[in-house]
N, C-alpha and C. Protein backbone atom coordinates (compact mmCIF):
# COMPACT_ATOMS: atom_id res chain seq x y z
N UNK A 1 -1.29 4.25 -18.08
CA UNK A 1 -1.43 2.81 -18.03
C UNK A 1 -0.27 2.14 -18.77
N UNK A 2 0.07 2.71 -19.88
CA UNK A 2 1.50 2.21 -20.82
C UNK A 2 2.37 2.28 -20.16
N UNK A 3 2.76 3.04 -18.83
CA UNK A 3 4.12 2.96 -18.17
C UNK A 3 3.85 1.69 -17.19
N UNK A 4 2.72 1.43 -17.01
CA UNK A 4 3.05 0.17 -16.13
C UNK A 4 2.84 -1.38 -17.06
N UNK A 5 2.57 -1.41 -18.33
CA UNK A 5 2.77 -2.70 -18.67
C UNK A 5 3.79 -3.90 -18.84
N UNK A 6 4.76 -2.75 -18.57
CA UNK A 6 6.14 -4.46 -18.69
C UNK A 6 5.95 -4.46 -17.31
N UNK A 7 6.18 -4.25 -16.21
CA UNK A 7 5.75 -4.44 -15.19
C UNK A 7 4.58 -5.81 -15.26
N UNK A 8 3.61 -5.20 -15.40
CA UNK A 8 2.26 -6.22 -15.36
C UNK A 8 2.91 -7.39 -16.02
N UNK A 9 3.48 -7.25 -17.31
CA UNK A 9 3.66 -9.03 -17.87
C UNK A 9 4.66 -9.78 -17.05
N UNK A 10 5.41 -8.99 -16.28
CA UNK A 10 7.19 -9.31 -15.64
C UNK A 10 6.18 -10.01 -14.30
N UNK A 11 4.91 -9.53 -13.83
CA UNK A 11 4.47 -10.53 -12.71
C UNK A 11 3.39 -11.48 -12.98
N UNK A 12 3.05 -11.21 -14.43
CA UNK A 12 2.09 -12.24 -14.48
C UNK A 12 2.95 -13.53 -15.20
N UNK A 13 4.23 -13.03 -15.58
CA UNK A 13 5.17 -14.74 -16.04
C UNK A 13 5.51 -14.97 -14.53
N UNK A 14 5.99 -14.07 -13.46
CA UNK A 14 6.40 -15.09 -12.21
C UNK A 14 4.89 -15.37 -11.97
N UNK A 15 3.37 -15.25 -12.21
CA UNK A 15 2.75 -15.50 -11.21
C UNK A 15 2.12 -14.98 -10.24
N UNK A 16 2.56 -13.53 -10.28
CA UNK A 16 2.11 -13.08 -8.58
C UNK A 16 0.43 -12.59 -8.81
N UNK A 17 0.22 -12.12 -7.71
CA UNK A 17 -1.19 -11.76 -7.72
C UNK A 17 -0.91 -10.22 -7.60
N UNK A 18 -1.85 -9.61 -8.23
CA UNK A 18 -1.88 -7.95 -8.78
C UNK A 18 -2.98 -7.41 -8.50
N UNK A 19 -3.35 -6.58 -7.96
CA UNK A 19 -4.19 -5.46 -7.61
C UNK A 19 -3.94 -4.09 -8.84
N UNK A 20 -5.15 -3.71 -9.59
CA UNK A 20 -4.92 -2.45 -10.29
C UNK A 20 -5.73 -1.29 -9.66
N UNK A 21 -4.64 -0.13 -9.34
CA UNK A 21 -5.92 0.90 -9.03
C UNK A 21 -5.97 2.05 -10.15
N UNK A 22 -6.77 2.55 -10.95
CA UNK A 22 -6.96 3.20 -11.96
C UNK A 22 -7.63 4.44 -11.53
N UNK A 23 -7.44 5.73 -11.85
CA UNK A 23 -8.26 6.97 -11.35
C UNK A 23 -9.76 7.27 -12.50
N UNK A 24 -10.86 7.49 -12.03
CA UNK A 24 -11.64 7.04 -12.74
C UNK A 24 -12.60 8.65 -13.10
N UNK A 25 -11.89 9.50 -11.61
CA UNK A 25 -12.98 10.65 -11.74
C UNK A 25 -11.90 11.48 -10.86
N UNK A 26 -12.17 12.81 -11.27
CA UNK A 26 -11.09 13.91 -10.34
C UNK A 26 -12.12 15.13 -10.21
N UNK A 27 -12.30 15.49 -9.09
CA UNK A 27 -13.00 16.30 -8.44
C UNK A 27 -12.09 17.60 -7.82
N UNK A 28 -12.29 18.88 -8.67
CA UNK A 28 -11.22 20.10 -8.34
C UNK A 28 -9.61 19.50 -8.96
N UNK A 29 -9.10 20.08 -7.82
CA UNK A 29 -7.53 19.75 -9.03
C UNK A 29 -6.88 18.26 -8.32
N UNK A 30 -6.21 17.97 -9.15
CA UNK A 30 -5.84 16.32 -9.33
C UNK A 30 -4.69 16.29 -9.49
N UNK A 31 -4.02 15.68 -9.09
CA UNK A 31 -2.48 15.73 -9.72
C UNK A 31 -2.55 14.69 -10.73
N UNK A 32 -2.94 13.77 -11.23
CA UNK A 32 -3.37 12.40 -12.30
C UNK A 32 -5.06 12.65 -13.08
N UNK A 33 -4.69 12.28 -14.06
CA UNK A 33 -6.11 12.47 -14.66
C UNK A 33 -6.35 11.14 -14.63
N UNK A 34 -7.77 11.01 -15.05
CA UNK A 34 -8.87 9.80 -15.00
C UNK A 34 -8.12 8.56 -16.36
N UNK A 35 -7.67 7.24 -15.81
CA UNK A 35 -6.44 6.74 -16.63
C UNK A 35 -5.40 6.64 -15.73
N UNK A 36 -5.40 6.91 -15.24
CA UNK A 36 -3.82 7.31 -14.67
C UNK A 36 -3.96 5.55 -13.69
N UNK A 37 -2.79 4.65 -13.70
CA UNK A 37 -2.96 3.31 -12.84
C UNK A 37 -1.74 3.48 -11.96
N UNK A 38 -2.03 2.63 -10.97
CA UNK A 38 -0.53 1.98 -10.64
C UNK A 38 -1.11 0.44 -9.86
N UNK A 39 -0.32 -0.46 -10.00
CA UNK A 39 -0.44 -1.49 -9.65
C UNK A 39 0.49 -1.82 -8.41
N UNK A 40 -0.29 -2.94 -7.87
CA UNK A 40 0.40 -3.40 -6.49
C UNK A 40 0.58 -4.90 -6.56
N UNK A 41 1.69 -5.67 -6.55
CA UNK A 41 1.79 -7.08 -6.20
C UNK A 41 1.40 -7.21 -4.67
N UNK A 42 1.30 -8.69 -3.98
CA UNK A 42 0.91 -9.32 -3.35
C UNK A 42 2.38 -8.89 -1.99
N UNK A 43 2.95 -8.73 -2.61
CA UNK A 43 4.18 -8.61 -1.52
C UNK A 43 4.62 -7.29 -1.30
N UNK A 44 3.47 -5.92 -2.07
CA UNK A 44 3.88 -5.10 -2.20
C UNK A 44 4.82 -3.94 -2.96
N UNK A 45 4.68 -4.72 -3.84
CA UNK A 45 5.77 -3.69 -4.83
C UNK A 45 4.57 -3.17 -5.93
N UNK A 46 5.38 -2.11 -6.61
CA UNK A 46 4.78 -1.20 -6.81
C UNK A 46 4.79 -1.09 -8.41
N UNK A 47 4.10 -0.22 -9.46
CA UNK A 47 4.59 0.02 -9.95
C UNK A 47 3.05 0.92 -10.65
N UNK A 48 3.81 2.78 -11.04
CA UNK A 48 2.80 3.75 -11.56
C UNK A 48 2.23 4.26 -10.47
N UNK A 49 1.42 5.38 -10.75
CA UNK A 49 1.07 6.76 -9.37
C UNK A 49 -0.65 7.21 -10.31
N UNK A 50 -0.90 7.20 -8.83
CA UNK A 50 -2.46 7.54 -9.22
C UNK A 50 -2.65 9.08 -8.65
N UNK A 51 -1.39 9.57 -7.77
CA UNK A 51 -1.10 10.54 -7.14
C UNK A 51 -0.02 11.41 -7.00
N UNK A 52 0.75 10.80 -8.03
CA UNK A 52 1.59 11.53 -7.85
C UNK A 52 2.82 11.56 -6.51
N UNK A 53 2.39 10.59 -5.78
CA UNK A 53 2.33 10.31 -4.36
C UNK A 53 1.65 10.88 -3.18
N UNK A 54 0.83 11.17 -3.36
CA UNK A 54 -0.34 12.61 -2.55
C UNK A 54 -0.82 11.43 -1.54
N UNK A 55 -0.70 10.02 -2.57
CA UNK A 55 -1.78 9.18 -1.35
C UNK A 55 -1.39 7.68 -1.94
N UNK A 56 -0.25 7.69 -2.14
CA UNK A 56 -0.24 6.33 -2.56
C UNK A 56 -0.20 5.28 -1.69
N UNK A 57 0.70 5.50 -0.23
CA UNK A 57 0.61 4.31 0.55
C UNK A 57 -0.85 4.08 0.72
N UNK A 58 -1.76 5.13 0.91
CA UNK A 58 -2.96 4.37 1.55
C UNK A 58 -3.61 3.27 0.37
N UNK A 59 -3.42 3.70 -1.01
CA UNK A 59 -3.58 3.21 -2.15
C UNK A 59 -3.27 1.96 -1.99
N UNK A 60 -2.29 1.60 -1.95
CA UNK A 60 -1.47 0.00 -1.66
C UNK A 60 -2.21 -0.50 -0.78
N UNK A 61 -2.39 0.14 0.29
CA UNK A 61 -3.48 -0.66 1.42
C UNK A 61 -4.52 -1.04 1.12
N UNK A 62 -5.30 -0.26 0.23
CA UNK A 62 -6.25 -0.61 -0.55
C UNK A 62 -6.32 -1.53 -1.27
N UNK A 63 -5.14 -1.58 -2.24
CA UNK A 63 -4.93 -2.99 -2.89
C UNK A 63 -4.30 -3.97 -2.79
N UNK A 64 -3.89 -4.07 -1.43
CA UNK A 64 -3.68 -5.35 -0.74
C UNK A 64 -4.78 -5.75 -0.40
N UNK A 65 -5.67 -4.82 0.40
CA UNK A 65 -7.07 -5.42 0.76
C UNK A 65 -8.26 -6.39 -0.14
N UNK A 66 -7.94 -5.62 -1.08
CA UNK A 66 -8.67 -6.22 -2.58
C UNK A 66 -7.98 -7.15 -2.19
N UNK A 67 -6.35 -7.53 -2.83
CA UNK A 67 -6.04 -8.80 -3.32
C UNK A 67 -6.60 -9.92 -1.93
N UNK A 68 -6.84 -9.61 -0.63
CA UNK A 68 -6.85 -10.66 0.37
C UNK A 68 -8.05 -11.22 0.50
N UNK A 69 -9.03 -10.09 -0.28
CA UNK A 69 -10.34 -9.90 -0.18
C UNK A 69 -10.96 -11.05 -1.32
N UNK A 70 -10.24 -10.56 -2.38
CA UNK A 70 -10.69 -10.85 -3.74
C UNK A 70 -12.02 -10.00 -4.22
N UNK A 71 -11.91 -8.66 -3.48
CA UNK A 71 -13.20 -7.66 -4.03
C UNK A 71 -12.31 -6.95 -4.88
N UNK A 72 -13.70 -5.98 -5.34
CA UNK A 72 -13.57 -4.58 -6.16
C UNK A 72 -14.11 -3.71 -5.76
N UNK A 73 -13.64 -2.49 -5.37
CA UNK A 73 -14.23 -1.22 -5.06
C UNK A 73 -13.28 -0.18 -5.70
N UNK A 74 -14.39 0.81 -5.47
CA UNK A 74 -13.86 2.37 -5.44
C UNK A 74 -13.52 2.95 -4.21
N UNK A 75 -12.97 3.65 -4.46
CA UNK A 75 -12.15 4.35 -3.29
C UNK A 75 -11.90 6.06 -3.24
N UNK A 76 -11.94 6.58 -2.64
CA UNK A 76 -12.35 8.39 -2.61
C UNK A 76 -11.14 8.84 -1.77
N UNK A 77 -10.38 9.73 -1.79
CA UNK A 77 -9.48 10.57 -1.26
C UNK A 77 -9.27 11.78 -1.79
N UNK A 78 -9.40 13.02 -0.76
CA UNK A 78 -9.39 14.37 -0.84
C UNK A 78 -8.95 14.97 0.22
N UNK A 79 -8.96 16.39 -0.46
CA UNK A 79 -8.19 17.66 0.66
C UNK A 79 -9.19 18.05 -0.38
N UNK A 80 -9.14 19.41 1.22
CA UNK A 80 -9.44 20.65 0.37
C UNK A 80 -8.50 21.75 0.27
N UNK A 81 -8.15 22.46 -0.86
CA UNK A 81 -6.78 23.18 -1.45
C UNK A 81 -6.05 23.19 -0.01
N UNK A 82 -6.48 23.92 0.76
CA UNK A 82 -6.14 24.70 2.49
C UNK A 82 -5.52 23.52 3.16
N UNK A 83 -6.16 22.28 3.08
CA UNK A 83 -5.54 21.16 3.80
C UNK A 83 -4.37 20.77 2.96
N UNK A 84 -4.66 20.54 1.71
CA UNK A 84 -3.17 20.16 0.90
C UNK A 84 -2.08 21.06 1.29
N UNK A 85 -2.26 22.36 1.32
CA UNK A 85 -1.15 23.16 1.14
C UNK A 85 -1.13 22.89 2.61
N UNK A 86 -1.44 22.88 3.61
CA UNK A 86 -0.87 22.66 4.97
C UNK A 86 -0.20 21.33 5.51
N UNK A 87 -0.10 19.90 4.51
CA UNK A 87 0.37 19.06 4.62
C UNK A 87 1.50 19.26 3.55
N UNK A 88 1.62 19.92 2.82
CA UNK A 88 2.56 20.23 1.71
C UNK A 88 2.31 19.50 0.46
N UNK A 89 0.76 19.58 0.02
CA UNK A 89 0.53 18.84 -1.00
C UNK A 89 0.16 20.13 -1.92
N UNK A 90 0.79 19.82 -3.40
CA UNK A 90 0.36 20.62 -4.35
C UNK A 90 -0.36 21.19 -4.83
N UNK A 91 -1.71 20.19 -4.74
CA UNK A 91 -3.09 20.35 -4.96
C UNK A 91 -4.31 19.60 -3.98
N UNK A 92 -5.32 20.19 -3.90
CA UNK A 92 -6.60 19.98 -3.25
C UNK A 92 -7.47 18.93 -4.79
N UNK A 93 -8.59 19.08 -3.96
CA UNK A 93 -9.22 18.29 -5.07
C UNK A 93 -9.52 16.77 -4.29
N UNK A 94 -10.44 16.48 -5.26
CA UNK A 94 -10.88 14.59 -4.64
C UNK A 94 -10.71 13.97 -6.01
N UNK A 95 -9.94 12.10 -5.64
CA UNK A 95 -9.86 11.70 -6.88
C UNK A 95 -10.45 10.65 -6.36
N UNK A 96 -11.49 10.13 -7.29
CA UNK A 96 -11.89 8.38 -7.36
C UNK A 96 -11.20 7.01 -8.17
N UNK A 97 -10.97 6.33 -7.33
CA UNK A 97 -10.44 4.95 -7.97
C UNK A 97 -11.15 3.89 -7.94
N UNK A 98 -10.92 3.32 -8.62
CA UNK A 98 -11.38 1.59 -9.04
C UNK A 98 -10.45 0.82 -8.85
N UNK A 99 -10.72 0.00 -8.02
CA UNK A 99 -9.32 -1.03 -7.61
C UNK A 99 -9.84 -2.18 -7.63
N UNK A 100 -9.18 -3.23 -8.48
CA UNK A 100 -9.28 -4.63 -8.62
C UNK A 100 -8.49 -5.58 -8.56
N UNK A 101 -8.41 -6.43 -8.34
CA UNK A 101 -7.29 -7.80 -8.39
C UNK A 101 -7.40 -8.26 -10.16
N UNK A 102 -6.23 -8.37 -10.33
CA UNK A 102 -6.31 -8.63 -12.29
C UNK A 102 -6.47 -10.13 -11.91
N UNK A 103 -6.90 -10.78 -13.05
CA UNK A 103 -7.22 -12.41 -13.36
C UNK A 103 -6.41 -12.47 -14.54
N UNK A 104 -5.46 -13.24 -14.24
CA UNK A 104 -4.78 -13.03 -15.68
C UNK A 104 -5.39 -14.09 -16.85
């Protein structure tokens, strides 16, 4: 979460609207432990890995949705080991997130 805070203050002085997704639970192996954020502005930029990149675009989609939405949910993404290693992912495992729009 400390690697993304100058980030967070650098868009909450312009203003923008922010989506946080935070990993909350890791099921088998994980590439991020529970803590782990990355945030999404409104226009898409980025900043921190909840994955390592295993799944981040869909992540962003997610928290664009929030921000258009103005909800909060959790969110679930997994392989199992066999599927990771056949897409060329490091690890298997399921991780849960919490994704919100920040209020500054």
């Amino acid at each position: 979460m400390r690697e993304i805070l100058g980030d967070l203050e650098r868009w909450r002085r312009q203003g923008k609207r922010v989506a946080l997704a935070r990993v909350v639970d890791v099921e088998g192996s994980g590439p991020r432990l529970p803590g782990a954020a990355m945030a999404v502005t409104e226009e898409g930029e980025v900043a921190g890995s909840v994955s390592g990149g295993c799944v981040e675009g869909a992540v962003v989609t997610e928290a664009l949705e929030c921000l258009e939405s103005d909800s909060r949910r959790i969110v679930t993404f997994g392989y199992s080991d066999d599927e990771a290693f056949a897409v060329g992912l490091t690890c298997g495992g399921t991780i849960h997130l919490y994704l919100e729009p920040l209020d500054w």
